[in-house]
PDB file of N, CA and C in Angstrom:
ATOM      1  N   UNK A   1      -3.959  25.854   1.503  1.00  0.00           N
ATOM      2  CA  UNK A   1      -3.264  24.808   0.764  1.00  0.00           C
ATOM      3  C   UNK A   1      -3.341  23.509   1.573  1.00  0.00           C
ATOM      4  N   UNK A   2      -3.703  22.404   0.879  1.00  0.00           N
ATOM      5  CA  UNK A   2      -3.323  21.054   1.290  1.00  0.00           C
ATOM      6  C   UNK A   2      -2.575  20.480   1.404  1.00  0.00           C
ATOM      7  N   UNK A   3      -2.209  19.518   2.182  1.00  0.00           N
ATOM      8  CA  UNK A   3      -1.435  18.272   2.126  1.00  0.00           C
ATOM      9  C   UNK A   3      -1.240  17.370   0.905  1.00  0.00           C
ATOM     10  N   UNK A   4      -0.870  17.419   0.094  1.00  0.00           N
ATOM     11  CA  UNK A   4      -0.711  16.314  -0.858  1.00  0.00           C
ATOM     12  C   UNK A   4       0.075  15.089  -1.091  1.00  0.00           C
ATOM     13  N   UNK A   5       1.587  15.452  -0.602  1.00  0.00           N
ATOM     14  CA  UNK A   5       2.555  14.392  -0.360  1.00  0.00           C
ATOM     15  C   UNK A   5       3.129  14.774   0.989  1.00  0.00           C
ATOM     16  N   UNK A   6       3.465  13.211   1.696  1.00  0.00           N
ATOM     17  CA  UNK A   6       4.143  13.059   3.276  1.00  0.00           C
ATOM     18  C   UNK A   6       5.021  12.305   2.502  1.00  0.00           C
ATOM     19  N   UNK A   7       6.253  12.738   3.394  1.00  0.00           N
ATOM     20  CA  UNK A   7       7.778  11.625   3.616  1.00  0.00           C
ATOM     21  C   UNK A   7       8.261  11.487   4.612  1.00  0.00           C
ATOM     22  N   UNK A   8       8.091  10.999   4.949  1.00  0.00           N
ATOM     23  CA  UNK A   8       8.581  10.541   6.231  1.00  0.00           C
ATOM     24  C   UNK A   8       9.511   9.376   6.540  1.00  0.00           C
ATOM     25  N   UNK A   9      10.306   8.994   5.603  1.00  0.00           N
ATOM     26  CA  UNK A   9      11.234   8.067   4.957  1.00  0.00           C
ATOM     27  C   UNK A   9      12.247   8.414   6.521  1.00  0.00           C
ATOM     28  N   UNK A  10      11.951   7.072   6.939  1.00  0.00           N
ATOM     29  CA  UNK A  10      13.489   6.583   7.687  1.00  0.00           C
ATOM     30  C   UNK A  10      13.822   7.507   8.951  1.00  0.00           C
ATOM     31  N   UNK A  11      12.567   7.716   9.815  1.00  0.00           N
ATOM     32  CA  UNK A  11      12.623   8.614  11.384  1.00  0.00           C
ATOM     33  C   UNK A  11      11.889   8.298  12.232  1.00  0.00           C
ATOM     34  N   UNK A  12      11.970   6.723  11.945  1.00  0.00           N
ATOM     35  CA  UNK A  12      12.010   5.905  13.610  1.00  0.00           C
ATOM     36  C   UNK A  12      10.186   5.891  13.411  1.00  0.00           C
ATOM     37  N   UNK A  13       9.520   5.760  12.650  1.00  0.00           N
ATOM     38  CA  UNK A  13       8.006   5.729  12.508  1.00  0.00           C
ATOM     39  C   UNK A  13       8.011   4.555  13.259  1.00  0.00           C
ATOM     40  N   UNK A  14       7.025   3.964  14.036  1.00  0.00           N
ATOM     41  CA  UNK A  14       6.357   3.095  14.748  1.00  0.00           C
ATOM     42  C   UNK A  14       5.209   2.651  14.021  1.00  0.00           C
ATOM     43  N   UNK A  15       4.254   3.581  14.060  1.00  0.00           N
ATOM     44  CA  UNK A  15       2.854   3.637  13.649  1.00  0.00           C
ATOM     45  C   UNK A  15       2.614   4.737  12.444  1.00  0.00           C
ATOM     46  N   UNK A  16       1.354   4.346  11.945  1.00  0.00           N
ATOM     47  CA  UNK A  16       0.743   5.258  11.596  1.00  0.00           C
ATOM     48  C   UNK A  16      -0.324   6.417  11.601  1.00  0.00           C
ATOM     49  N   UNK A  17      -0.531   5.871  13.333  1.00  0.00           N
ATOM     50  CA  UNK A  17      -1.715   6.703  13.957  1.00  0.00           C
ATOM     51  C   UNK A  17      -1.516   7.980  13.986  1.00  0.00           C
ATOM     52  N   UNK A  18      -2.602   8.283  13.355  1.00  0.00           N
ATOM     53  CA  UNK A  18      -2.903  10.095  13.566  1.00  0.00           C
ATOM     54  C   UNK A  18      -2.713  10.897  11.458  1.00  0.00           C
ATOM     55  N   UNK A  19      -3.127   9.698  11.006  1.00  0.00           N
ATOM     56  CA  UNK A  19      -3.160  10.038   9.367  1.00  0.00           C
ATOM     57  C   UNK A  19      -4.829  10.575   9.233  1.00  0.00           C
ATOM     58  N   UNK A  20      -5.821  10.113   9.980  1.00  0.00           N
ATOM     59  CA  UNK A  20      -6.916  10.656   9.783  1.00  0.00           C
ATOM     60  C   UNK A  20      -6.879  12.315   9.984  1.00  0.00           C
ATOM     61  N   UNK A  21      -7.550  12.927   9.000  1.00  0.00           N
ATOM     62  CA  UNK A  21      -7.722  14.319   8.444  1.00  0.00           C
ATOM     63  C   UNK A  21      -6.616  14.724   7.329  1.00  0.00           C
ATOM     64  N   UNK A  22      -5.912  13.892   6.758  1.00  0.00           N
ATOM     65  CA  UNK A  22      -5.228  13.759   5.932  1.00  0.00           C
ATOM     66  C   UNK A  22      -5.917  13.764   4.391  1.00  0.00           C
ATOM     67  N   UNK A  23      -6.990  14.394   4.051  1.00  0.00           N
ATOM     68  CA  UNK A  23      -8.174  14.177   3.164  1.00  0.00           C
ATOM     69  C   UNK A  23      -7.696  13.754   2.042  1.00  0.00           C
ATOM     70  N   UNK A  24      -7.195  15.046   1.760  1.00  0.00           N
ATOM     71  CA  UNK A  24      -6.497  15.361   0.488  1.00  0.00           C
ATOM     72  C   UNK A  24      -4.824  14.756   0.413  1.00  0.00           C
ATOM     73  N   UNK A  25      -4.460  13.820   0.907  1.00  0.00           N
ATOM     74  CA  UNK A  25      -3.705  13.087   0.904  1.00  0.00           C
ATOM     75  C   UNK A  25      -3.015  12.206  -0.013  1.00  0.00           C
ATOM     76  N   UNK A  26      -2.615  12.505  -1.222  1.00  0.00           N
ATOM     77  CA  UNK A  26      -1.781  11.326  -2.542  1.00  0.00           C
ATOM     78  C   UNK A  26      -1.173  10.646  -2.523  1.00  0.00           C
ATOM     79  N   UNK A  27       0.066  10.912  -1.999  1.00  0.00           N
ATOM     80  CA  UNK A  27       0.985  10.089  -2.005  1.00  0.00           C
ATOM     81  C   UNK A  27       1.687  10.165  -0.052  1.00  0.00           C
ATOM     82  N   UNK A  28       2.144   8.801   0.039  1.00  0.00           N
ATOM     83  CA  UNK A  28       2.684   8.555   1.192  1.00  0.00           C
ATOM     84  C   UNK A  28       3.755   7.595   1.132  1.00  0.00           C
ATOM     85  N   UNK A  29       5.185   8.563   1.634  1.00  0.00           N
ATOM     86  CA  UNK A  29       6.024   7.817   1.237  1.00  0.00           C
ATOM     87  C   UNK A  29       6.967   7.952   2.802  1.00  0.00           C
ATOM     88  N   UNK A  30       6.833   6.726   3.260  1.00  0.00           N
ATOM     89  CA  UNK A  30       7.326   5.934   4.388  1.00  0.00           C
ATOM     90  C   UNK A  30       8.335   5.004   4.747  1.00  0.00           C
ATOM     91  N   UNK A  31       9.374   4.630   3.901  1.00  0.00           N
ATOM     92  CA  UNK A  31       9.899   3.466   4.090  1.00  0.00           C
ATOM     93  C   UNK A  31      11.346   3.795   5.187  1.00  0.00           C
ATOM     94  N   UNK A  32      11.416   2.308   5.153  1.00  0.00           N
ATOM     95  CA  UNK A  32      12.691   2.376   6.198  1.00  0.00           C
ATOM     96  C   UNK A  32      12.267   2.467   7.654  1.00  0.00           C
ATOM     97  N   UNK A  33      10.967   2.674   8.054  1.00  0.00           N
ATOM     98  CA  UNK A  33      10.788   2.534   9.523  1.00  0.00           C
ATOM     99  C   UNK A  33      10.023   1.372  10.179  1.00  0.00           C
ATOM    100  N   UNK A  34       9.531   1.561  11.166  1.00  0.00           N
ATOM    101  CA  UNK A  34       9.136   0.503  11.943  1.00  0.00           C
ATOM    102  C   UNK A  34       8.089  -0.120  11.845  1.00  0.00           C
ATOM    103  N   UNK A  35       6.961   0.615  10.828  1.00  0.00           N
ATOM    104  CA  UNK A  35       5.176   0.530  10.788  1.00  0.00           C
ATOM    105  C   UNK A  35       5.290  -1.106  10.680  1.00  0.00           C
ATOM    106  N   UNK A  36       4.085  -1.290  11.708  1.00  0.00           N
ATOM    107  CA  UNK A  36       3.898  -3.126  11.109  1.00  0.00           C
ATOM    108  C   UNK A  36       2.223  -2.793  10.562  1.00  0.00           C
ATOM    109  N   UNK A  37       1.307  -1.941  10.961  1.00  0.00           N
ATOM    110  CA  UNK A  37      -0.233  -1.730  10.439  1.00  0.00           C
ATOM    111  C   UNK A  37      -0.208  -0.999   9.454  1.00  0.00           C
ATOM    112  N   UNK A  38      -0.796  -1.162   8.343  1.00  0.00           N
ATOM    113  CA  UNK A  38      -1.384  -0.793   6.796  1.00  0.00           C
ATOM    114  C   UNK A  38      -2.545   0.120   7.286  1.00  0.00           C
ATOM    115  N   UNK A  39      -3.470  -0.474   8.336  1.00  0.00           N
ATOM    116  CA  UNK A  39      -4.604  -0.132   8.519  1.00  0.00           C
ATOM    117  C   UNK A  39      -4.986   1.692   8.694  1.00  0.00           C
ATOM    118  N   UNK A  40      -4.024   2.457   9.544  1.00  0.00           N
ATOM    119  CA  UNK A  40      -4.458   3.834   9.030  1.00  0.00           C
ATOM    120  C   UNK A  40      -4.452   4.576   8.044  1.00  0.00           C
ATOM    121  N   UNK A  41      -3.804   3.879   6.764  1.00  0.00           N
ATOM    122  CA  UNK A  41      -3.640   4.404   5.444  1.00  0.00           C
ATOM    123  C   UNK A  41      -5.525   4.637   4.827  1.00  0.00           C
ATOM    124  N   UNK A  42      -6.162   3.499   5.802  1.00  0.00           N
ATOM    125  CA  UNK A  42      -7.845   3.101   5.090  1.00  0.00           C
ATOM    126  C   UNK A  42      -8.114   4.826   5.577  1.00  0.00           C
ATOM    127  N   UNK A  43      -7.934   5.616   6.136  1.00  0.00           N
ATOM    128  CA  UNK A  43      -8.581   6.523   6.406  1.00  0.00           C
ATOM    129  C   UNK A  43      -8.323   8.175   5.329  1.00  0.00           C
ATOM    130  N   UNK A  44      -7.030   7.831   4.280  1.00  0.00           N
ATOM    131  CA  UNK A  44      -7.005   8.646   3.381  1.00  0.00           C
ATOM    132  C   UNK A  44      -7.665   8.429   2.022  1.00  0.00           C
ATOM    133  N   UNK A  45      -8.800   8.960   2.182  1.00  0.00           N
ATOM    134  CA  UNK A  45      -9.396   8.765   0.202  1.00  0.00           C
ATOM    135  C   UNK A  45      -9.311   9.180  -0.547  1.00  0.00           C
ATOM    136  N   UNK A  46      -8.335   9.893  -0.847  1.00  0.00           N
ATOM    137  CA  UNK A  46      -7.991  10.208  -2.084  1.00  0.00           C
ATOM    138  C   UNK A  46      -5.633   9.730  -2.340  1.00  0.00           C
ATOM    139  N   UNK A  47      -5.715   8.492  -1.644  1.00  0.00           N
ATOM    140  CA  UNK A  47      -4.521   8.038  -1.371  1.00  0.00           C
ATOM    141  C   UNK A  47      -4.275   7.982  -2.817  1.00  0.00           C
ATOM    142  N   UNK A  48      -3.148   7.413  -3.687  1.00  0.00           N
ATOM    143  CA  UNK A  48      -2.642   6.930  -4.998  1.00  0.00           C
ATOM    144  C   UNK A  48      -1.472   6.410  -4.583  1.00  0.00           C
ATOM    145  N   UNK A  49      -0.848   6.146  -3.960  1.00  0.00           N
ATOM    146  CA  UNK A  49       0.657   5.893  -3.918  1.00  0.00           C
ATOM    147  C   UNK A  49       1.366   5.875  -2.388  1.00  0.00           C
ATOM    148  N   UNK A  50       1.246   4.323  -2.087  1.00  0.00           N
ATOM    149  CA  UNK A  50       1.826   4.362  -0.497  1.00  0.00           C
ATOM    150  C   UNK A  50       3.057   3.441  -0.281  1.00  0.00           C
ATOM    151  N   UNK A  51       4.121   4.200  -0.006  1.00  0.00           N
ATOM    152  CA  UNK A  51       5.377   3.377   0.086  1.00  0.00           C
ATOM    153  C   UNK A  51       5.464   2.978   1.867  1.00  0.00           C
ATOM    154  N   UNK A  52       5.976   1.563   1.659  1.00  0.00           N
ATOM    155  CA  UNK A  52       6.281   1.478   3.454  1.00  0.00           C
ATOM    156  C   UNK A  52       7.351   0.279   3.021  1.00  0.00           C
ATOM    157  N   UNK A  53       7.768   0.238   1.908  1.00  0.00           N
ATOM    158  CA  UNK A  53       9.181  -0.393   1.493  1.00  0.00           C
ATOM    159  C   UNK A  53       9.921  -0.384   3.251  1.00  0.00           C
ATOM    160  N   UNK A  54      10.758  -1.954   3.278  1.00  0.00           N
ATOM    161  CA  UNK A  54      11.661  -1.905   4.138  1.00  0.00           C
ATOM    162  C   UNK A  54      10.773  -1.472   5.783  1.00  0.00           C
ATOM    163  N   UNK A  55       9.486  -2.026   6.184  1.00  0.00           N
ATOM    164  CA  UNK A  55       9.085  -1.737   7.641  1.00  0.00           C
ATOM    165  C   UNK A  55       9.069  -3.107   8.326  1.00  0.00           C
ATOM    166  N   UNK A  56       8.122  -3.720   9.077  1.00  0.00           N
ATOM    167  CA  UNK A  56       7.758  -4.492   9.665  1.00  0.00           C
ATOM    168  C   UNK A  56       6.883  -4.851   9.310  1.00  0.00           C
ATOM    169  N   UNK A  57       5.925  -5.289   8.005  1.00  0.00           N
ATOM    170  CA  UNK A  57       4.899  -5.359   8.054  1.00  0.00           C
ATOM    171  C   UNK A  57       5.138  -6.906   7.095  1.00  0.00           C
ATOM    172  N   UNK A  58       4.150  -7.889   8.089  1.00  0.00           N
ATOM    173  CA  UNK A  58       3.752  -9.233   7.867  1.00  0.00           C
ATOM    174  C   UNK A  58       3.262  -9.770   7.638  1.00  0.00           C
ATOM    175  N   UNK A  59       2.044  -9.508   8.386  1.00  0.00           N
ATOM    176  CA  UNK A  59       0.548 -10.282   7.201  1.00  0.00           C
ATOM    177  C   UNK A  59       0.157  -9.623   6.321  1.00  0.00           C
ATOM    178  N   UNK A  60       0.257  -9.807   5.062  1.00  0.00           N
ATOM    179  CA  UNK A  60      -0.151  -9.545   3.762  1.00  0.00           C
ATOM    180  C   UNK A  60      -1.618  -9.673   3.631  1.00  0.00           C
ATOM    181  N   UNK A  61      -2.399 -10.387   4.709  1.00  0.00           N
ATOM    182  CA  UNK A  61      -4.123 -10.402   4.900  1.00  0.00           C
ATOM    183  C   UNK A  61      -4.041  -8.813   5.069  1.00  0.00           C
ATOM    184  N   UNK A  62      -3.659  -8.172   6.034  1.00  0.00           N
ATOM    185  CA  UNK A  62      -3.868  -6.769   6.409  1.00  0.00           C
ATOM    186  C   UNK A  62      -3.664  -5.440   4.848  1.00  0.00           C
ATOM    187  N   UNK A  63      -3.292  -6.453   4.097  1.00  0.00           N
ATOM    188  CA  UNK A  63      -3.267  -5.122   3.011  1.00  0.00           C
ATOM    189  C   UNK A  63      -4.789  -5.301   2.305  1.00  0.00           C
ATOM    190  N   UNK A  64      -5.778  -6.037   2.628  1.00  0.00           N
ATOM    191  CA  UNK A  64      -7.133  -5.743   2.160  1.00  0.00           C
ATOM    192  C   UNK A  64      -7.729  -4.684   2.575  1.00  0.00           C
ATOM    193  N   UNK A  65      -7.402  -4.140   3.707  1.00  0.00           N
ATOM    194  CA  UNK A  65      -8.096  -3.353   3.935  1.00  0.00           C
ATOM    195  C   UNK A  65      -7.885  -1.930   3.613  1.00  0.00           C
ATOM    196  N   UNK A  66      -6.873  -1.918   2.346  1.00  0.00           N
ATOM    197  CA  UNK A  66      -6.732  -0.682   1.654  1.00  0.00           C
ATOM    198  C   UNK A  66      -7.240  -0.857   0.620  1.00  0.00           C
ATOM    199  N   UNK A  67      -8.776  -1.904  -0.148  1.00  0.00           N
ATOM    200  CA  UNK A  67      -9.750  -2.043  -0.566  1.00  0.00           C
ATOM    201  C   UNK A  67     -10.323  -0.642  -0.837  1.00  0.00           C
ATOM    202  N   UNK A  68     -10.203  -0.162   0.886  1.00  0.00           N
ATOM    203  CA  UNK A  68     -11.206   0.988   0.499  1.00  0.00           C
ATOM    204  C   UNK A  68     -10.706   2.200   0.291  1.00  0.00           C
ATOM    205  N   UNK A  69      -9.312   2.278  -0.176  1.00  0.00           N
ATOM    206  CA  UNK A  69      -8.634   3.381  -1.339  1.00  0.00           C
ATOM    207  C   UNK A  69      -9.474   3.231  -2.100  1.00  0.00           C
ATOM    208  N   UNK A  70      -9.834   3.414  -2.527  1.00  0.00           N
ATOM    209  CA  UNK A  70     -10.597   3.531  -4.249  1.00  0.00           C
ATOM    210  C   UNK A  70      -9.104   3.992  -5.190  1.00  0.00           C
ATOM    211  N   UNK A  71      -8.542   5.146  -4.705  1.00  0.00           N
ATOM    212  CA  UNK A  71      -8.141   5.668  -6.103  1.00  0.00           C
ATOM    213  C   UNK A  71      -6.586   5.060  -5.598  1.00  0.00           C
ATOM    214  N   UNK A  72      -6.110   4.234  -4.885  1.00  0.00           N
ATOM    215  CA  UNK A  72      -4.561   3.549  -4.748  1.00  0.00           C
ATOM    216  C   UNK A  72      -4.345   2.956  -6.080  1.00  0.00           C
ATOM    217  N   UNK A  73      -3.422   3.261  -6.786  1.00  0.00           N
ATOM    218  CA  UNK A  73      -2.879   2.904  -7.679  1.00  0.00           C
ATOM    219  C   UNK A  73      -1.326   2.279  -7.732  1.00  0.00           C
ATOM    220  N   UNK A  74      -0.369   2.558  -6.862  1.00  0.00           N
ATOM    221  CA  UNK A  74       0.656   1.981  -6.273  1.00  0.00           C
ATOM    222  C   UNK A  74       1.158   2.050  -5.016  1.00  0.00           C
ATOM    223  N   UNK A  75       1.412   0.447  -4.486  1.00  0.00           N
ATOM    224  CA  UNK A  75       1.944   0.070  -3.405  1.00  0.00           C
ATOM    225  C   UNK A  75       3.618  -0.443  -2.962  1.00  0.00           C
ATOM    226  N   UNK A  76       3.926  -0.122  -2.710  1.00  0.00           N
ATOM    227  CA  UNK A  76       5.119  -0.428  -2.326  1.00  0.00           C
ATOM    228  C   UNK A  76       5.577  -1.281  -0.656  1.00  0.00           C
ATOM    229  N   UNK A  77       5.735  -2.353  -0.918  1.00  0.00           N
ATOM    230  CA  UNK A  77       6.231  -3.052   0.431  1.00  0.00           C
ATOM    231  C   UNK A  77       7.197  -4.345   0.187  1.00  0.00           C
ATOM    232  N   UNK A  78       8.034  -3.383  -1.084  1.00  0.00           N
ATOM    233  CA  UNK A  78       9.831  -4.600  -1.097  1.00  0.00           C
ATOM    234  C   UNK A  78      10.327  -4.078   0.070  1.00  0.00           C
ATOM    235  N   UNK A  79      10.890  -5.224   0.582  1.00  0.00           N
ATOM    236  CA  UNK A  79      11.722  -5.474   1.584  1.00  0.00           C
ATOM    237  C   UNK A  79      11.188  -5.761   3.040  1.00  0.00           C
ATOM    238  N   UNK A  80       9.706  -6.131   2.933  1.00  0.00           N
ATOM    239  CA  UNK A  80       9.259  -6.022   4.445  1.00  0.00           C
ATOM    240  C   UNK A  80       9.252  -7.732   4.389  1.00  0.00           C
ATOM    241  N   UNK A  81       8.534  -8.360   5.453  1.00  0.00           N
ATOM    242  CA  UNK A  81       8.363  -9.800   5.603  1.00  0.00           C
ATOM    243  C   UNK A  81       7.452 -10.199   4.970  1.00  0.00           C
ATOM    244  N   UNK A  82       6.294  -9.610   4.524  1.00  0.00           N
ATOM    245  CA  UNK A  82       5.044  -9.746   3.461  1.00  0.00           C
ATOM    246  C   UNK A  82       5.673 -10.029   2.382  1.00  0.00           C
ATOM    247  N   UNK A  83       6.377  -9.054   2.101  1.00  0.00           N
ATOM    248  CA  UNK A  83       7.026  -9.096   0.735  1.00  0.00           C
ATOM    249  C   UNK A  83       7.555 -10.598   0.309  1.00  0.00           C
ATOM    250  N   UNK A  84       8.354 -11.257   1.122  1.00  0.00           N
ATOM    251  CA  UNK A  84       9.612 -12.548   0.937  1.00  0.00           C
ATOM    252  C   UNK A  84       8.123 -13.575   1.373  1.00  0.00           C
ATOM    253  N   UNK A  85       6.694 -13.912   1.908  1.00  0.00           N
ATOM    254  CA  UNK A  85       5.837 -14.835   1.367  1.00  0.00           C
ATOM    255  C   UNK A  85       5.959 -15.078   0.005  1.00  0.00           C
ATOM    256  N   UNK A  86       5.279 -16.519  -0.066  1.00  0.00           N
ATOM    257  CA  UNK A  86       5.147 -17.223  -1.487  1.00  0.00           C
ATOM    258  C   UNK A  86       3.528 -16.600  -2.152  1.00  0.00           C
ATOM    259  N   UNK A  87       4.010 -16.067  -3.247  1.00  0.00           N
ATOM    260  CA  UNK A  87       2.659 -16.019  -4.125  1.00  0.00           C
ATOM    261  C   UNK A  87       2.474 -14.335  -3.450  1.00  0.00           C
ATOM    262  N   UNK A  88       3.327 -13.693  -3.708  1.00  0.00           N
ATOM    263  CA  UNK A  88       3.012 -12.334  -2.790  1.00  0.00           C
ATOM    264  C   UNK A  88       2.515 -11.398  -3.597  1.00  0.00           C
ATOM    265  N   UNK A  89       2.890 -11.235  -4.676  1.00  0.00           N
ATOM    266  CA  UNK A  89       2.419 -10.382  -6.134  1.00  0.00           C
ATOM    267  C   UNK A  89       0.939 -10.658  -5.895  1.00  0.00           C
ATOM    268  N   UNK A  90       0.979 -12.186  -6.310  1.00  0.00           N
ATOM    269  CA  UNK A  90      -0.079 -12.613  -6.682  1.00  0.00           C
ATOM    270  C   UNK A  90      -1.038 -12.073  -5.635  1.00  0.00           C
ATOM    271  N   UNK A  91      -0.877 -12.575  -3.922  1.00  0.00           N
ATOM    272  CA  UNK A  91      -1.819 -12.537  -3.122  1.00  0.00           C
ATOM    273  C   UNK A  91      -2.534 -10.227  -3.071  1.00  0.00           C
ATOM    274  N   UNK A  92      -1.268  -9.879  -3.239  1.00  0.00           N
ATOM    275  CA  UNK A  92      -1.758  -8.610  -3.184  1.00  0.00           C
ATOM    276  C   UNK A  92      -2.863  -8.098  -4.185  1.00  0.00           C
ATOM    277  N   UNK A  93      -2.318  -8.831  -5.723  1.00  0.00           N
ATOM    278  CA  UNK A  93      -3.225  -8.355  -6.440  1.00  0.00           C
ATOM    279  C   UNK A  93      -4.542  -8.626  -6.609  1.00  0.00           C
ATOM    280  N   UNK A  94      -4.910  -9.786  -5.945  1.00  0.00           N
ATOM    281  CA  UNK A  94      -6.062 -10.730  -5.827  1.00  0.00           C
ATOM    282  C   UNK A  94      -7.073  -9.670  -4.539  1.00  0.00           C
ATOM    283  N   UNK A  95      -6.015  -8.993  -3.682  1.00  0.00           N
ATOM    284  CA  UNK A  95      -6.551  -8.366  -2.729  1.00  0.00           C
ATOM    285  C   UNK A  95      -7.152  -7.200  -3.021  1.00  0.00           C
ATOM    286  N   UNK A  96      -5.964  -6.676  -3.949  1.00  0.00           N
ATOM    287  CA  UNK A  96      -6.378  -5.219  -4.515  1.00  0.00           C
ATOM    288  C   UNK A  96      -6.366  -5.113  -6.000  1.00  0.00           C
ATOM    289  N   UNK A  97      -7.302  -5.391  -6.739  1.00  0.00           N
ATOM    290  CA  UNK A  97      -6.922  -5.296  -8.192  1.00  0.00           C
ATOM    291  C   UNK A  97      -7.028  -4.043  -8.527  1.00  0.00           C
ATOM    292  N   UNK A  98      -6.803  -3.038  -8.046  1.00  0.00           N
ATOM    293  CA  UNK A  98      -6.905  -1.501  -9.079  1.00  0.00           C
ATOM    294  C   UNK A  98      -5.745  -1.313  -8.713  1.00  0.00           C
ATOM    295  N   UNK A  99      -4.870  -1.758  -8.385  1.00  0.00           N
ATOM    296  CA  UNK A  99      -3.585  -1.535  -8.280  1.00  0.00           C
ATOM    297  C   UNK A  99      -3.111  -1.220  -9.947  1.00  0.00           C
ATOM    298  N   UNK A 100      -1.880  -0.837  -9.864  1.00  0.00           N
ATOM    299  CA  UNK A 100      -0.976  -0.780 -11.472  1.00  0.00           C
ATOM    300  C   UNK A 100      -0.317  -0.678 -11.077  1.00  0.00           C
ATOM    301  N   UNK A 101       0.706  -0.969 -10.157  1.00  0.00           N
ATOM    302  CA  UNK A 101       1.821  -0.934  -9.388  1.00  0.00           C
ATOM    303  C   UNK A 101       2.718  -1.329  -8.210  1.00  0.00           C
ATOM    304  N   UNK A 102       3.101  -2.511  -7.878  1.00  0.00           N
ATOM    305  CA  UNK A 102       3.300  -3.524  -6.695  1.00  0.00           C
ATOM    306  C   UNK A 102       4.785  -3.225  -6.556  1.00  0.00           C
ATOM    307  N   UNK A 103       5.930  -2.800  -6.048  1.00  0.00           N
ATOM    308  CA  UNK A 103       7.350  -2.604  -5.877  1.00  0.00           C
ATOM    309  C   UNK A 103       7.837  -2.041  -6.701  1.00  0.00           C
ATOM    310  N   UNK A 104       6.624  -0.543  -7.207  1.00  0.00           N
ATOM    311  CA  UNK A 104       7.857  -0.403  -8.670  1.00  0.00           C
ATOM    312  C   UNK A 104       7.251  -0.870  -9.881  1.00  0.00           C
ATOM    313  N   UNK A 105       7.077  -2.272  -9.833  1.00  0.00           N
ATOM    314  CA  UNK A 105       6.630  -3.020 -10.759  1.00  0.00           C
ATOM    315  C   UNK A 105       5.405  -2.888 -11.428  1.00  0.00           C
ATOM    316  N   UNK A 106       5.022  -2.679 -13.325  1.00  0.00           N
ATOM    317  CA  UNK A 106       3.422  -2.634 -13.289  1.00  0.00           C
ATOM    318  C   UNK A 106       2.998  -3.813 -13.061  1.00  0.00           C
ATOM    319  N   UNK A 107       1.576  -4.146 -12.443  1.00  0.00           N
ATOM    320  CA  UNK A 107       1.426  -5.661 -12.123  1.00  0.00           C
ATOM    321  C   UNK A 107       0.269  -5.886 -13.957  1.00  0.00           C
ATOM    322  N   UNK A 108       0.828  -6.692 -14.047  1.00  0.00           N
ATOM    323  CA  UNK A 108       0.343  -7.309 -15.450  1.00  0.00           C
ATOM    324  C   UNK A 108      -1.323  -7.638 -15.604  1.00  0.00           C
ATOM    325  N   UNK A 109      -1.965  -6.969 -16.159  1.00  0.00           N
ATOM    326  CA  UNK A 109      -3.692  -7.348 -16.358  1.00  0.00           C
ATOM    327  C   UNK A 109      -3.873  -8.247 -16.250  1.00  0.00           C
ATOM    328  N   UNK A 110      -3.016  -9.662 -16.780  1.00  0.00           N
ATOM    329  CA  UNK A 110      -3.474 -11.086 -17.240  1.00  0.00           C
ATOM    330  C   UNK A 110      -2.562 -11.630 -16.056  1.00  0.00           C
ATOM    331  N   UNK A 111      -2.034 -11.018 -14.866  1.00  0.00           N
ATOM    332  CA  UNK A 111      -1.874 -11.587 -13.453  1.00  0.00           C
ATOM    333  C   UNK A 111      -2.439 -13.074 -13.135  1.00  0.00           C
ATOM    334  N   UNK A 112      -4.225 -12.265 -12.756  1.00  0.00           N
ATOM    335  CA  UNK A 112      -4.910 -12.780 -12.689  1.00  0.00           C
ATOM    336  C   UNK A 112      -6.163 -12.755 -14.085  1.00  0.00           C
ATOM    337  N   UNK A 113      -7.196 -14.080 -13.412  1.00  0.00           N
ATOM    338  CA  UNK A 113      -8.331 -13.754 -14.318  1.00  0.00           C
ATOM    339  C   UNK A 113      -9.218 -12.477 -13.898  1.00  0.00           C
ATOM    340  N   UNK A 114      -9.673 -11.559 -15.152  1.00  0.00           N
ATOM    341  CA  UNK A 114     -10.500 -10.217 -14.592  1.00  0.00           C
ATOM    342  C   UNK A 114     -11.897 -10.933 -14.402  1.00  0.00           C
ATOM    343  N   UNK A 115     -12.158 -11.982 -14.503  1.00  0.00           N
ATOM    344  CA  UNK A 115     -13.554 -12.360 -13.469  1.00  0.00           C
ATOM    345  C   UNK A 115     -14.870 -12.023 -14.716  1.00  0.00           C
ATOM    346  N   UNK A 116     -14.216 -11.720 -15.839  1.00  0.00           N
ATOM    347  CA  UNK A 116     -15.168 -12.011 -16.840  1.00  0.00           C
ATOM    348  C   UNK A 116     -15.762 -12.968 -17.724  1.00  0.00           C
ATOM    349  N   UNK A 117     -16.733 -13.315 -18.089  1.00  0.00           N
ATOM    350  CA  UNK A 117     -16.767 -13.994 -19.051  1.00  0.00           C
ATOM    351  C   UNK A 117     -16.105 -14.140 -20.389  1.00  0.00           C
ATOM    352  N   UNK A 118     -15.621 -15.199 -21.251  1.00  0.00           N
ATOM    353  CA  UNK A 118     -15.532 -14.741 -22.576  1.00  0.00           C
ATOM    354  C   UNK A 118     -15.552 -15.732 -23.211  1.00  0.00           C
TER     355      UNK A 118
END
């Protein structure tokens, strides 16, 4: 049997080092601790759903690099310092558009432009 969902909600997390081999990995639900890096989440591919609501995490540049989720479908980071930037919806979704889900919230198709012609 696999791993499918972690919680680790609110026990003094620091980091996230040591998520690699986490393959089969869905959902990750984290909030309330200390994480300020997004960046070891890039190492679960088959992620959908990563909460880190309420951590340390600040530059909102650093959530590109969960780009290479493919299958992330909701993020969660109300209450961190990323979060309270101007244009924060916006900047995430611009970062990650396969999102359907930013705090909870569905993020709206017509957000942004989908980069098509019409």
């Amino acid at each position: 049997m696999s791993l499918r969902v972690l919680k680790v909600g609110q026990c003094g997390l620091e980091t996230l080092d040591g998520m690699f081999g986490l393959s089969s990995l869905r959902e990750l639900h984290a909030p309330g601790n200390r994480v300020d890096d997004v960046g070891p989440c890039t190492s679960l591919p088959s992620i959908r759903l990563i909460d880190l609501a309420r951590n340390n995490i600040e530059d909102i540049s650093y959530v590109e690099f969960l780009a290479i989720c493919q299958d992330l479908e909701e993020l969660c980071l109300q209450g961190t310092p990323a979060a309270a930037q101007p244009n924060y919806r916006l900047t995430v979704y611009q970062l990650l558009p396969q999102l359907r889900t930013l705090d909870g919230i569905p993020l709206p198709s017509n957000l942004i432009g989908d980069g098509k012609a019409h």
